[in-house]
Protein backbone atom coordinates (compact mmCIF):
# COMPACT_ATOMS: atom_id res chain seq x y z
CA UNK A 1 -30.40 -40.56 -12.60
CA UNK A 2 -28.97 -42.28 -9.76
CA UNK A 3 -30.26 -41.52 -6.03
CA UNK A 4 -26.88 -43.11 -4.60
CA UNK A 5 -25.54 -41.10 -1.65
CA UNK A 6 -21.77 -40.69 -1.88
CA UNK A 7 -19.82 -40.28 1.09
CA UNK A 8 -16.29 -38.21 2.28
CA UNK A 9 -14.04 -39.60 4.90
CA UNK A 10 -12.26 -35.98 5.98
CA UNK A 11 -8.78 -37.05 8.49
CA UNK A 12 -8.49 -32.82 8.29
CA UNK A 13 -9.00 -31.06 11.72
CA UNK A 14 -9.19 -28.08 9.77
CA UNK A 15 -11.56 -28.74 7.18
CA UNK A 16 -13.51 -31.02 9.47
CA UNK A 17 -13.73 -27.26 11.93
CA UNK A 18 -14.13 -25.38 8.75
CA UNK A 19 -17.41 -27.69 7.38
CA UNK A 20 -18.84 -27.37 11.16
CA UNK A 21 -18.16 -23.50 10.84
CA UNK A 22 -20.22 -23.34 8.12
CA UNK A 23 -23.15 -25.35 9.11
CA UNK A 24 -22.61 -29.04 8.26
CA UNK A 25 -22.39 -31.94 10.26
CA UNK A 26 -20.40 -35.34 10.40
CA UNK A 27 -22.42 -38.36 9.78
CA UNK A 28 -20.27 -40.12 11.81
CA UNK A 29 -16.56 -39.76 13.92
CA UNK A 30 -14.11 -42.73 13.45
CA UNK A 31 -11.02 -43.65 14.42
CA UNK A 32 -9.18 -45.44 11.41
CA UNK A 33 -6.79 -48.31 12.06
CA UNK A 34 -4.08 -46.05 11.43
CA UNK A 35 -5.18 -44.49 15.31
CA UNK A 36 -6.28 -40.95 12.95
CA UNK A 37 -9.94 -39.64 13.56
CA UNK A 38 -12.15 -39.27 10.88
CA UNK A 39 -14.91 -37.76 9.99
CA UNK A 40 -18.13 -38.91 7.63
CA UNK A 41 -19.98 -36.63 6.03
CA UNK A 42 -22.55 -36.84 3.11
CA UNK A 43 -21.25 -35.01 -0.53
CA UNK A 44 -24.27 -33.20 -0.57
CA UNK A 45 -24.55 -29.56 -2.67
CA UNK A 46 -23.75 -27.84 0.63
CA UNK A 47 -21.03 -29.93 1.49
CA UNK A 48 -19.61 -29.39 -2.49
CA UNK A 49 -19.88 -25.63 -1.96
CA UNK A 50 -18.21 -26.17 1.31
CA UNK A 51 -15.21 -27.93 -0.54
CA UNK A 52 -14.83 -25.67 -3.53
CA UNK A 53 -14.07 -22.58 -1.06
CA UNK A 54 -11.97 -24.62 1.53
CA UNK A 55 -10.08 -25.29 -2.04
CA UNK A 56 -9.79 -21.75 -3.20
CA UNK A 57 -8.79 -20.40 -0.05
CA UNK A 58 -6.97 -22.68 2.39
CA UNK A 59 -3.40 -22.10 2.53
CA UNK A 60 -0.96 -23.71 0.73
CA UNK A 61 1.89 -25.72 2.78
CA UNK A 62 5.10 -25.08 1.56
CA UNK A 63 7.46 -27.34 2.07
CA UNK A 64 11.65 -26.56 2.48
CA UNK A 65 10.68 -23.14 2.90
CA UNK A 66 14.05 -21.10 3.45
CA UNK A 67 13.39 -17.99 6.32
């Protein structure tokens, strides 16, 4: 078994708000060439538990939605 840390850049406000609302903690903040922060954080269990709900649950965007 491999001890290699894998790592998740997250360019979400939300989900970035949504980890930190839950306990976690970026690694590291960024700003990618593109001028969009980023956040680092390490794909540990938590952070997998973390991502399954914020799955499950966020909202869907629709797009061309008529009112």
């Amino acid at each position: 078994m491999s001890n290699k840390k894998t790592f998740f850049q997250c360019f979400s406000i939300n989900f970035h708000r949504f980890l930190k609302a839950n306990g976690l903690r970026a690694m590291s903040k960024n700003t990618h060439k593109n001028g969009k922060t980023f956040w680092v954080y390490e794909r540990s269990t938590d952070f997998e538990k973390c991502l399954q709900v914020w799955h499950d649950t966020k909202p869907v965007k629709q797009e061309n939605q008529v009112n």
